[in-house]
C-alpha atoms as a PDB file:
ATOM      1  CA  UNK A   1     204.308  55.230 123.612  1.00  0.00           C
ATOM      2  CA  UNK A   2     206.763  52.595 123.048  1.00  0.00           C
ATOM      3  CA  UNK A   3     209.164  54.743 125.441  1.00  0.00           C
ATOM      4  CA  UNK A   4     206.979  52.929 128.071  1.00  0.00           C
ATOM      5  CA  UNK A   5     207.373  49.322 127.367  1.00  0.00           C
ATOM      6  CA  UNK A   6     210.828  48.491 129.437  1.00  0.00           C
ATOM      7  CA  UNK A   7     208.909  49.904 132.351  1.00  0.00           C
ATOM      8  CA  UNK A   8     205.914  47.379 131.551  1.00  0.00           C
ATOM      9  CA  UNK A   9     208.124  44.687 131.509  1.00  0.00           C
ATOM     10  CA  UNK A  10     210.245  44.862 134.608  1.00  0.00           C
ATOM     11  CA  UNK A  11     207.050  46.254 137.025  1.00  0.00           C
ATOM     12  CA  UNK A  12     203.489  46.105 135.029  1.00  0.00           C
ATOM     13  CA  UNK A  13     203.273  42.590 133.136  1.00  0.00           C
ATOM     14  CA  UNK A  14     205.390  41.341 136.487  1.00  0.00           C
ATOM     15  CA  UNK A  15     202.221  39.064 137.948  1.00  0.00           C
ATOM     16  CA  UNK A  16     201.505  37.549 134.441  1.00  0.00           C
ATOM     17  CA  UNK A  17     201.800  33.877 134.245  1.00  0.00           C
ATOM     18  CA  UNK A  18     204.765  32.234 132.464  1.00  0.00           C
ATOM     19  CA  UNK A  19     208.254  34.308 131.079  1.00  0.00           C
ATOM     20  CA  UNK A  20     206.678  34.322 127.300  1.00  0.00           C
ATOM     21  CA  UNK A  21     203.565  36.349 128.704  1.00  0.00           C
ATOM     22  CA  UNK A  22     205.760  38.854 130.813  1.00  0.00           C
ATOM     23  CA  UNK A  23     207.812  39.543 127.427  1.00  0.00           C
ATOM     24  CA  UNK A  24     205.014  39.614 124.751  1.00  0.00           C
ATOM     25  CA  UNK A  25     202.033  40.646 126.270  1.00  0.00           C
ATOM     26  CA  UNK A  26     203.146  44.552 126.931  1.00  0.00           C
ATOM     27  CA  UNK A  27     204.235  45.108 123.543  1.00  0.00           C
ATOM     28  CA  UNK A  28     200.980  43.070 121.993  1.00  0.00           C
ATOM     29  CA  UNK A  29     199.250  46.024 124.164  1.00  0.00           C
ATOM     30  CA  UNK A  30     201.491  48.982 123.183  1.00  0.00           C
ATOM     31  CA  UNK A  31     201.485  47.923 119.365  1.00  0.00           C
ATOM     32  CA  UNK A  32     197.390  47.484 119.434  1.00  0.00           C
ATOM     33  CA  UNK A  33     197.106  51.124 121.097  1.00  0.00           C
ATOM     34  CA  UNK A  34     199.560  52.587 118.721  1.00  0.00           C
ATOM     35  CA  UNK A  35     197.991  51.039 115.819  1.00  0.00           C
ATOM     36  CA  UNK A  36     194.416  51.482 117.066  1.00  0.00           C
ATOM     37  CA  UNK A  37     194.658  55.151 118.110  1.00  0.00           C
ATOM     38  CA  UNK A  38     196.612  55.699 114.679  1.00  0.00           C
ATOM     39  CA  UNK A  39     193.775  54.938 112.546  1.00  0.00           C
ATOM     40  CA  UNK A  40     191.483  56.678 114.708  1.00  0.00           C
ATOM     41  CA  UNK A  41     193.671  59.674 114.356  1.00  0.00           C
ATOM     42  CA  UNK A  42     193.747  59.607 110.923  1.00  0.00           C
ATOM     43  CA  UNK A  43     190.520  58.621 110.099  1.00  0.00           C
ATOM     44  CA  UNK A  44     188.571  61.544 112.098  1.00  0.00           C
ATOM     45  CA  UNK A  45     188.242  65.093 111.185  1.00  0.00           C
ATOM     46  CA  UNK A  46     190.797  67.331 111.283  1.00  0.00           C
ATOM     47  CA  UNK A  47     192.189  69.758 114.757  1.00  0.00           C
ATOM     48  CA  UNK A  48     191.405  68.884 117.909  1.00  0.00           C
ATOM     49  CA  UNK A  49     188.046  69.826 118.247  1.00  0.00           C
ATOM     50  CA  UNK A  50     187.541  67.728 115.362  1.00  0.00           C
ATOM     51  CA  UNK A  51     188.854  64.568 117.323  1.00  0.00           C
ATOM     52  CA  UNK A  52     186.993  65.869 119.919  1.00  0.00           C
ATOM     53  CA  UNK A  53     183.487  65.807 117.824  1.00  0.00           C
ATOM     54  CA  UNK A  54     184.559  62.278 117.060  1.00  0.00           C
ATOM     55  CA  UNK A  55     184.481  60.981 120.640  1.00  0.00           C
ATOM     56  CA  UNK A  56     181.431  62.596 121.033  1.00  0.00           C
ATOM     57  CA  UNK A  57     179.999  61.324 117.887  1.00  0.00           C
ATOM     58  CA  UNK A  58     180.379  57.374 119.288  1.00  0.00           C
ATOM     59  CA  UNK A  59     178.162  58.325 122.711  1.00  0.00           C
ATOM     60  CA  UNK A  60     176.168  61.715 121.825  1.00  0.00           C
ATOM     61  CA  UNK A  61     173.274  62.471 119.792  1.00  0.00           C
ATOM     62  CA  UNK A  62     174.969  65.729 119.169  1.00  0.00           C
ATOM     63  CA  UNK A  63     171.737  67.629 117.919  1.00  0.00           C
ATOM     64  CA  UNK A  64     172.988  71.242 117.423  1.00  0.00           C
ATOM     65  CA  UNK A  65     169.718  72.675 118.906  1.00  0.00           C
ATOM     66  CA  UNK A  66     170.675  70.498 122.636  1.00  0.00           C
ATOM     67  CA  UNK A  67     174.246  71.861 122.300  1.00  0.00           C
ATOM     68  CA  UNK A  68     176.232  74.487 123.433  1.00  0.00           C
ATOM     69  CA  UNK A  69     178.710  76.675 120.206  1.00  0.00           C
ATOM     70  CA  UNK A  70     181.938  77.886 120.179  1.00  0.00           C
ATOM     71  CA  UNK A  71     181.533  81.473 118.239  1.00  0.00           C
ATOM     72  CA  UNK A  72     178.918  79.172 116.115  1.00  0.00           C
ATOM     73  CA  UNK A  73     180.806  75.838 116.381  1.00  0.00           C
ATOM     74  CA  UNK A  74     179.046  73.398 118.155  1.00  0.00           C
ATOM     75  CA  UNK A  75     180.559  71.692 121.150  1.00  0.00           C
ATOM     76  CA  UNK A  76     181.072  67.957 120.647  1.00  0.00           C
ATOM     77  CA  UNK A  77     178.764  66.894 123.005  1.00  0.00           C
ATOM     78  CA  UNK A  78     175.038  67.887 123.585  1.00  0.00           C
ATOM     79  CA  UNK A  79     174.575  70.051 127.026  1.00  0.00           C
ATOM     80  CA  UNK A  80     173.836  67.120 128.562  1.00  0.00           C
ATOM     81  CA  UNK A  81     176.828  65.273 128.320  1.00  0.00           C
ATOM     82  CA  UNK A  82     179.155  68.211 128.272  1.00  0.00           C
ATOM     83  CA  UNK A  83     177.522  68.345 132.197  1.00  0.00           C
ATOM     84  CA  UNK A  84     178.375  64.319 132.381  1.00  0.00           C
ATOM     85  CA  UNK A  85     181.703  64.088 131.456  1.00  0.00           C
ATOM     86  CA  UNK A  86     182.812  67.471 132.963  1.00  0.00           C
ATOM     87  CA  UNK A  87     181.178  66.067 136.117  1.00  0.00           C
ATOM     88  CA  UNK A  88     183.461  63.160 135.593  1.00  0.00           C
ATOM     89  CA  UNK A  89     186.269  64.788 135.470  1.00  0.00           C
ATOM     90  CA  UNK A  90     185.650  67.030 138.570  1.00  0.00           C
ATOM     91  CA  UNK A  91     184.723  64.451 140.822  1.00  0.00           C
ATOM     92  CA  UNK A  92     187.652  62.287 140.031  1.00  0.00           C
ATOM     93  CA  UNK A  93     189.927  64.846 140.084  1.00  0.00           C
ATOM     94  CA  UNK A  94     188.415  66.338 143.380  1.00  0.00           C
ATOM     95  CA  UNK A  95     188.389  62.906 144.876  1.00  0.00           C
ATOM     96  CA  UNK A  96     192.318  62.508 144.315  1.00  0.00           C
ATOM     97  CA  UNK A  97     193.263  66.124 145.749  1.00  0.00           C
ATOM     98  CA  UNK A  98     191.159  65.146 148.742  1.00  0.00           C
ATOM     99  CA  UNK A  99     193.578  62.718 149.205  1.00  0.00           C
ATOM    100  CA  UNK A 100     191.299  59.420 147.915  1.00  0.00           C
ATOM    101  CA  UNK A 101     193.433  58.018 144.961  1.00  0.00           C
ATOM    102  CA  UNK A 102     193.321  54.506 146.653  1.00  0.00           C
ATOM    103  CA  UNK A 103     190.224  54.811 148.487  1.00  0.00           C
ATOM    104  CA  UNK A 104     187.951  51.865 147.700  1.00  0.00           C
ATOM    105  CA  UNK A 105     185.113  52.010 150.142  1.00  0.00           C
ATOM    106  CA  UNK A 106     181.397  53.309 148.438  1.00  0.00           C
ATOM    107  CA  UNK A 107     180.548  56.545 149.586  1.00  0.00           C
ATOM    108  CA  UNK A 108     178.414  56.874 153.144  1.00  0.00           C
ATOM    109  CA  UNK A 109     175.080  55.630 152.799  1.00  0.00           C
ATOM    110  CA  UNK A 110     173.649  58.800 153.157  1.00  0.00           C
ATOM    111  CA  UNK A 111     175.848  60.504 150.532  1.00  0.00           C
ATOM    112  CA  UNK A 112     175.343  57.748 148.144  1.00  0.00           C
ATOM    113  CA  UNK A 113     171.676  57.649 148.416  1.00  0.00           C
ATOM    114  CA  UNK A 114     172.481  61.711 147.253  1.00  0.00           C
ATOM    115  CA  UNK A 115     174.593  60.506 144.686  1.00  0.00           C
ATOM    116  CA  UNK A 116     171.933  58.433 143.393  1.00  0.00           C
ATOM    117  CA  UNK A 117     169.515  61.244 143.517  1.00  0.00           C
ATOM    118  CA  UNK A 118     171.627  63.203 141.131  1.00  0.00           C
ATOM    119  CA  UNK A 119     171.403  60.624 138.747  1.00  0.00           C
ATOM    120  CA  UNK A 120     167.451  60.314 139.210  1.00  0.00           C
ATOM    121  CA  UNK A 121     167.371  64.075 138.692  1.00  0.00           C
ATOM    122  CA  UNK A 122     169.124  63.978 135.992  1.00  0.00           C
ATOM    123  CA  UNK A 123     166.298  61.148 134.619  1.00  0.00           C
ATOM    124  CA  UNK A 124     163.192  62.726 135.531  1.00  0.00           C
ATOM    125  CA  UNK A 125     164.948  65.638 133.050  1.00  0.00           C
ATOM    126  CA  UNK A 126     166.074  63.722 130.520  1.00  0.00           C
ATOM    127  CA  UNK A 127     162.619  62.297 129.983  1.00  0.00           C
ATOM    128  CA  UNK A 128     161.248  65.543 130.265  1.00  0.00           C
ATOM    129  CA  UNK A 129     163.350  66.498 127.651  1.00  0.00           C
ATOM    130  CA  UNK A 130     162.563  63.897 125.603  1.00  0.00           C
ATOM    131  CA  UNK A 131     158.928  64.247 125.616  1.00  0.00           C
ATOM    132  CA  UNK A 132     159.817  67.521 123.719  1.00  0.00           C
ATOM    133  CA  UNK A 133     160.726  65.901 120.589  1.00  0.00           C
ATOM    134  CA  UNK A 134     156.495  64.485 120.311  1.00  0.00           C
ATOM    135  CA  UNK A 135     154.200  67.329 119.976  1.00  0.00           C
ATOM    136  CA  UNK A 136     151.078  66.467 122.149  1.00  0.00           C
ATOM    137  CA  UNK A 137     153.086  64.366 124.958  1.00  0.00           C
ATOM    138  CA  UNK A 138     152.310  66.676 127.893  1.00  0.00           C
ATOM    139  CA  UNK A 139     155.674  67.632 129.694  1.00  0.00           C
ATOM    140  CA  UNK A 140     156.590  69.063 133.420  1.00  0.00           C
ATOM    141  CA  UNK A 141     158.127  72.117 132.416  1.00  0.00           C
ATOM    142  CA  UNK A 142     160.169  73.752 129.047  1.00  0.00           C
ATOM    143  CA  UNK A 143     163.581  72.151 128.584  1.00  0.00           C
ATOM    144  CA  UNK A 144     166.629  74.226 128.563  1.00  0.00           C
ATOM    145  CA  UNK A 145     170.391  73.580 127.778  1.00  0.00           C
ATOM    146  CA  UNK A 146     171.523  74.954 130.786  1.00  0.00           C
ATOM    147  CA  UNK A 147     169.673  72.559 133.454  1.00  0.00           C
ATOM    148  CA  UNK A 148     171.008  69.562 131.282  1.00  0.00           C
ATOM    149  CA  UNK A 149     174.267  70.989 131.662  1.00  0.00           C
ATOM    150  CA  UNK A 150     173.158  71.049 135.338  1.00  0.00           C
ATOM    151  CA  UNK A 151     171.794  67.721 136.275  1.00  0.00           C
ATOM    152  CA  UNK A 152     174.237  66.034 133.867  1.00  0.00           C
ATOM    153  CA  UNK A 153     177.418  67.549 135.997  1.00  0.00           C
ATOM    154  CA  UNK A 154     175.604  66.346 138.863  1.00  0.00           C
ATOM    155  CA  UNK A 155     175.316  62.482 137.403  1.00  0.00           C
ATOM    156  CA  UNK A 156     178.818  63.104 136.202  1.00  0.00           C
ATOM    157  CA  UNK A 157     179.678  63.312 140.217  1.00  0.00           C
ATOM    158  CA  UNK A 158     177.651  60.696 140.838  1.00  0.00           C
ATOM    159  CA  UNK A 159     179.182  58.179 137.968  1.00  0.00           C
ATOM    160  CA  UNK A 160     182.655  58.969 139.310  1.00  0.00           C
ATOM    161  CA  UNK A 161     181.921  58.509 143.341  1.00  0.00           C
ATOM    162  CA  UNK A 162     180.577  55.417 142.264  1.00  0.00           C
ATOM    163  CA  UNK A 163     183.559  53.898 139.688  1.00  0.00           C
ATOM    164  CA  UNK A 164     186.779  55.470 141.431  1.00  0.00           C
ATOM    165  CA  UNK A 165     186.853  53.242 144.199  1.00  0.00           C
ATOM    166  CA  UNK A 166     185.540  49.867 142.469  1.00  0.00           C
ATOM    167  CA  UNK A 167     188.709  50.993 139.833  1.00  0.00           C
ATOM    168  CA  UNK A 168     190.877  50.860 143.523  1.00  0.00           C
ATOM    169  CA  UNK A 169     189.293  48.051 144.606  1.00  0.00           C
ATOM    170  CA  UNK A 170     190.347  46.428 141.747  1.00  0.00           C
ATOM    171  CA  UNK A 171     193.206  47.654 140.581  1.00  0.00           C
ATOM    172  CA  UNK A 172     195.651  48.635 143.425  1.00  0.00           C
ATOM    173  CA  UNK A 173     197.160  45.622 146.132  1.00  0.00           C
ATOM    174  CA  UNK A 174     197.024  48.046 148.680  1.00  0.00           C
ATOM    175  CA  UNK A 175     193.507  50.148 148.430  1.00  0.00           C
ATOM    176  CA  UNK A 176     192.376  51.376 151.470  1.00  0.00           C
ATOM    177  CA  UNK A 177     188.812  50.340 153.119  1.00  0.00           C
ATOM    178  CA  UNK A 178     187.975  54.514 153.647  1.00  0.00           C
ATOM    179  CA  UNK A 179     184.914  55.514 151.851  1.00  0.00           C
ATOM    180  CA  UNK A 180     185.666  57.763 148.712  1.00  0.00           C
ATOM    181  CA  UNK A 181     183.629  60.285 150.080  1.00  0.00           C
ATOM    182  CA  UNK A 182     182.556  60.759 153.711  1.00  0.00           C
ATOM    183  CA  UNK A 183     181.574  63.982 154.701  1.00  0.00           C
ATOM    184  CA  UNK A 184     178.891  65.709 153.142  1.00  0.00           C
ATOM    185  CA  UNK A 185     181.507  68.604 153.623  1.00  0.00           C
ATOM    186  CA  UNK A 186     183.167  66.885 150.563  1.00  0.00           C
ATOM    187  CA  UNK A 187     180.426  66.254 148.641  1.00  0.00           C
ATOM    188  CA  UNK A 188     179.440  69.944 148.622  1.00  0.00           C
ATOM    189  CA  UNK A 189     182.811  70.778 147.568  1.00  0.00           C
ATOM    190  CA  UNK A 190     182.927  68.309 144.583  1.00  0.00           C
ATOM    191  CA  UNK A 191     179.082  70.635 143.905  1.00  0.00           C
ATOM    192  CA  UNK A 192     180.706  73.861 144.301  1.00  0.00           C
ATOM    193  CA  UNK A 193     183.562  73.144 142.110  1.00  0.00           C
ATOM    194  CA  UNK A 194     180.890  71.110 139.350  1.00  0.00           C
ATOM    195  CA  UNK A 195     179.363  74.658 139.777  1.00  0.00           C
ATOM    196  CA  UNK A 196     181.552  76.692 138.975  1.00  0.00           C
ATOM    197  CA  UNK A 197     182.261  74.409 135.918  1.00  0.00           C
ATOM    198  CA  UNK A 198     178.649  75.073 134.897  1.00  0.00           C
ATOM    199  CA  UNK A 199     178.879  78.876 134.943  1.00  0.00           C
ATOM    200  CA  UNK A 200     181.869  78.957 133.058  1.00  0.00           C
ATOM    201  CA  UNK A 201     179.981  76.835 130.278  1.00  0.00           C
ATOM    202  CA  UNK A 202     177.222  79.122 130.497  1.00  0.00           C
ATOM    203  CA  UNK A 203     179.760  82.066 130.500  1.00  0.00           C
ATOM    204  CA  UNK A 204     179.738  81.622 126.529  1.00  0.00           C
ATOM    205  CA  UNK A 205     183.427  83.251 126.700  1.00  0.00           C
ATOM    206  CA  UNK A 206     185.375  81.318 123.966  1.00  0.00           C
ATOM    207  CA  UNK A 207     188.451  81.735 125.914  1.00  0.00           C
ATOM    208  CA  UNK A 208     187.318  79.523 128.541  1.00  0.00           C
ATOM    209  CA  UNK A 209     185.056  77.236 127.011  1.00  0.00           C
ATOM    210  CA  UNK A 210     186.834  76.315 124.428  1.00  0.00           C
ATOM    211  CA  UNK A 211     189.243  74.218 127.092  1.00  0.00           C
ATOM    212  CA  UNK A 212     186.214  72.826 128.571  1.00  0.00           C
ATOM    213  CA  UNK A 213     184.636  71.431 125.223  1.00  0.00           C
ATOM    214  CA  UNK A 214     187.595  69.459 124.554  1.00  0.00           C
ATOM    215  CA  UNK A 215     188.276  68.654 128.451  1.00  0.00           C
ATOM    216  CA  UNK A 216     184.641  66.699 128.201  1.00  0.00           C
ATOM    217  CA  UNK A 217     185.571  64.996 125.023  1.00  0.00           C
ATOM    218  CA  UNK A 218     188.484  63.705 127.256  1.00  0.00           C
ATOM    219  CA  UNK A 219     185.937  62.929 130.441  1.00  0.00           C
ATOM    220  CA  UNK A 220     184.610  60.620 127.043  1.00  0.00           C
ATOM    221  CA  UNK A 221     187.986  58.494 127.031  1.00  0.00           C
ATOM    222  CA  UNK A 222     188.764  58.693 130.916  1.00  0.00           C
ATOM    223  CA  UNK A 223     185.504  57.115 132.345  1.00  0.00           C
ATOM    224  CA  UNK A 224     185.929  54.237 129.371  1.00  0.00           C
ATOM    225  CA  UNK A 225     189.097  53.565 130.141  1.00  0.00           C
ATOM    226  CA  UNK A 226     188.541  53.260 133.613  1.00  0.00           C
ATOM    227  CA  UNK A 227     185.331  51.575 133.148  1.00  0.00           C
ATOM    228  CA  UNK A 228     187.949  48.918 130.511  1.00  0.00           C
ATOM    229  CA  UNK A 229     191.013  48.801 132.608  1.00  0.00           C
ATOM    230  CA  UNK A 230     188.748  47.372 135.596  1.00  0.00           C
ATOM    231  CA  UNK A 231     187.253  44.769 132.858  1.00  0.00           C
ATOM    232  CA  UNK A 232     190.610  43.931 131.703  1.00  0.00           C
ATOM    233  CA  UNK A 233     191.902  43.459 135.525  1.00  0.00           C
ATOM    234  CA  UNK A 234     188.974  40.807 135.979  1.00  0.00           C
ATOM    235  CA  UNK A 235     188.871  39.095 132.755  1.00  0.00           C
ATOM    236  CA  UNK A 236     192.955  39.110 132.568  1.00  0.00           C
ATOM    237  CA  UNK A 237     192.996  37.628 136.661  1.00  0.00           C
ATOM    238  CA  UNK A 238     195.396  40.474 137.787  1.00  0.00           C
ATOM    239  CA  UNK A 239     193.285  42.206 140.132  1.00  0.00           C
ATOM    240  CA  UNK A 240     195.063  43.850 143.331  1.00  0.00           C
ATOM    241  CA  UNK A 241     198.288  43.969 141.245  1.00  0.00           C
ATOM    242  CA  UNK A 242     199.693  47.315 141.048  1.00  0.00           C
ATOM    243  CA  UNK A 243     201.631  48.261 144.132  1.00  0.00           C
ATOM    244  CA  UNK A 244     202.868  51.257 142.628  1.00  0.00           C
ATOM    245  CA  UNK A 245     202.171  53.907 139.696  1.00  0.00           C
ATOM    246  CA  UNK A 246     204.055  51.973 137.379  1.00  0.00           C
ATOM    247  CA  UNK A 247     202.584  48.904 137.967  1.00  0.00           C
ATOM    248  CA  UNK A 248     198.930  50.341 136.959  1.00  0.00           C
ATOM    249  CA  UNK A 249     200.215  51.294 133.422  1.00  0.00           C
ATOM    250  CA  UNK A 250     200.054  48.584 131.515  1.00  0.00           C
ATOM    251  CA  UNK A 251     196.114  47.443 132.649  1.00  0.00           C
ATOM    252  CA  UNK A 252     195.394  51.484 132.305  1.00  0.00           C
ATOM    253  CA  UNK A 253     196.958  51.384 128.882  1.00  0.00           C
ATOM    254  CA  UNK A 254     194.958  48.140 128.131  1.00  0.00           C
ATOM    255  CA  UNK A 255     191.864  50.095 128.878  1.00  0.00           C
ATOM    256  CA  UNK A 256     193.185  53.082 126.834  1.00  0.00           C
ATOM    257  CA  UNK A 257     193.313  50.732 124.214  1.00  0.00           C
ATOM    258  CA  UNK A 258     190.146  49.262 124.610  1.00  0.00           C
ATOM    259  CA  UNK A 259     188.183  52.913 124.755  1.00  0.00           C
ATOM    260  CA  UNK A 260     189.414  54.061 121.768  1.00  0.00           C
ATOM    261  CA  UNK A 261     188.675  50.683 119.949  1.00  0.00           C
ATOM    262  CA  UNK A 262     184.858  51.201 121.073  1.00  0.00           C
ATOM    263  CA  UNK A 263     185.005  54.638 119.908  1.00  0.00           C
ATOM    264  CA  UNK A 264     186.715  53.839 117.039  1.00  0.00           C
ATOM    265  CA  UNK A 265     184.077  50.702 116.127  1.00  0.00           C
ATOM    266  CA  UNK A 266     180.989  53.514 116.882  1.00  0.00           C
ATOM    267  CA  UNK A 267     182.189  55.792 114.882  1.00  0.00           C
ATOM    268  CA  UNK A 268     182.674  54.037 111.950  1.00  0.00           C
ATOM    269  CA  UNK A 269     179.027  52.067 112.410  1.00  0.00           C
ATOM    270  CA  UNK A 270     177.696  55.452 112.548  1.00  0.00           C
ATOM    271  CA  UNK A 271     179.025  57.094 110.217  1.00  0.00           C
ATOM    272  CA  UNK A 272     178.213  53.777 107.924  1.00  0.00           C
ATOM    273  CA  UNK A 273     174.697  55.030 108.250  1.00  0.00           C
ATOM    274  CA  UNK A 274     174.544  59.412 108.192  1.00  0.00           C
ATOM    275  CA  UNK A 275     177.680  59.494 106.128  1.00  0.00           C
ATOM    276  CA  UNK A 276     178.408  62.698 108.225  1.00  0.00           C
ATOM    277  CA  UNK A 277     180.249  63.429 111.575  1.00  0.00           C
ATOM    278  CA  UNK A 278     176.805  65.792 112.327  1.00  0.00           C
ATOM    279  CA  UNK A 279     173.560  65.073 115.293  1.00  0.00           C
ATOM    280  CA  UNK A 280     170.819  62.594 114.735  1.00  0.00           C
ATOM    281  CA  UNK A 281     167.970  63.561 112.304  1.00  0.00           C
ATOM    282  CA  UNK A 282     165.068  64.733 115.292  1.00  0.00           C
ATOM    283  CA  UNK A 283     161.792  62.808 115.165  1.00  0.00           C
ATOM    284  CA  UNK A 284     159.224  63.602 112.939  1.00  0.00           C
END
């Protein structure tokens, strides 16, 4: 990680204010996410599903009856966000291959008024879900893992049409006005490929969803550090900034840094109170 500091210094820390704050702020960065991801690292549970149960443990509920297994190890996120963050991932990447990496215009109207659907859809379910957990609360239908896995891949699409281009916006000197997405031709693509996603989930082949359980754990850290990096270009005053790739590492690294300090701070308030990297105790 450290590799990367003489690059901060000549290109990413080059709009700070004052020499001193060129020279020290990179390395006050690359020592915090050294040190920070260090104790994370050695103060979660072991192999990399286990670091991948704790990410999940600092946003999940992880209840092992709302979660997909690995040849009877659960995933380390519910079905629900396993759909989320997988969605996440699929829509940013998606987005980029379509050629919208500095794309900062909202979707169309009408696509975003679809996005937003998906993530009412993906409400109306989660409350229906809910409702489960209280015997007598009358309910719209019987909840099942898959259609959380579902509807949360579709919010997942949703959450990333909707931060990828306020990240551009923010982040590059040079975004371009285009909408992210603008054809519904594109939208159904970013569907058919969160599809496909789905069915392999559902496929229950350990061979392929092992891949994808850890792959969500890392939708955890990509939408926070996105989510931080735009937070750290605002507070910080060094929006429109990057010109280039290398000047965007140093604010993405400061929002790599900041994710896995929230992740970090959850997990140990958390495990403060259980005492175990396991789900929430169900009501009643």
């Amino acid at each position: 990680m450290c590799e990367l500091a003489p690059e901060f210094l000549v290109n990413g820390a080059a709009n700070l204010p004052g020499g001193a704050s060129r020279r020290v702020l990179p390395w006050i960065i690359v020592g915090t996410a050294g040190l920070a991801l260090t104790a994370w690292l050695l103060n979660t549970p072991e192999g990399l599903l286990g670091k991948a149960d704790a990410v999940g443990y600092a946003i999940c509920h992880r209840i092992a009856g709302r979660s997909f297994s690995i040849g009877g190890r659960q995933f380390p996120l519910c079905a629900r966000c396993t759909g989320i963050y997988l969605g996440v991932l699929v829509g940013l990447v998606s987005m980029f291959f379509l050629g919208r990496g500095r794309a900062g215009g909202l979707p169309r109207r009408p696509i975003l008024i679809a996005l937003l659907g998906f993530i009412a859809l993906m409400g109306v379910d989660g409350l229906n879900s809910y409702a489960h957990f209280f015997p007598g609360v009358p309910t719209l239908y019987e909840s099942q893992n898959w259609l959380r896995l579902a509807t949360g891949a579709l919010n997942g699409l949703a959450l990333a049409g909707i931060l990828y281009p306020i990240l551009n916006q923010t982040l590059w000197v040079n975004w371009q006005e285009r909408p992210i997405l603008g054809r519904w031709r594109e939208l159904a693509l970013l569907v058919g490929v969160a599809g496909v996603v789905v069915a392999l989930v559902l496929s229950g082949n350990p061979i392929v969803i092992y891949p994808l359980a850890l792959l969500s754990a890392l939708g955890v850290v990509v939408i926070l550090m996105a989510l931080n990096t735009t937070i750290f270009l605002v507070v910080s005053r060094r929006e429109n900034s990057a010109a280039a790739g290398r000047g965007a590492l140093l604010p993405m690294l400061a929002g790599f840094t900041l994710a896995i300090l929230q992740i970090a701070a959850v997990d140990a308030a958390r495990y403060a109170v259980f005492h175990n990297w396991g789900g929430f105790p169900l009501p009643g």
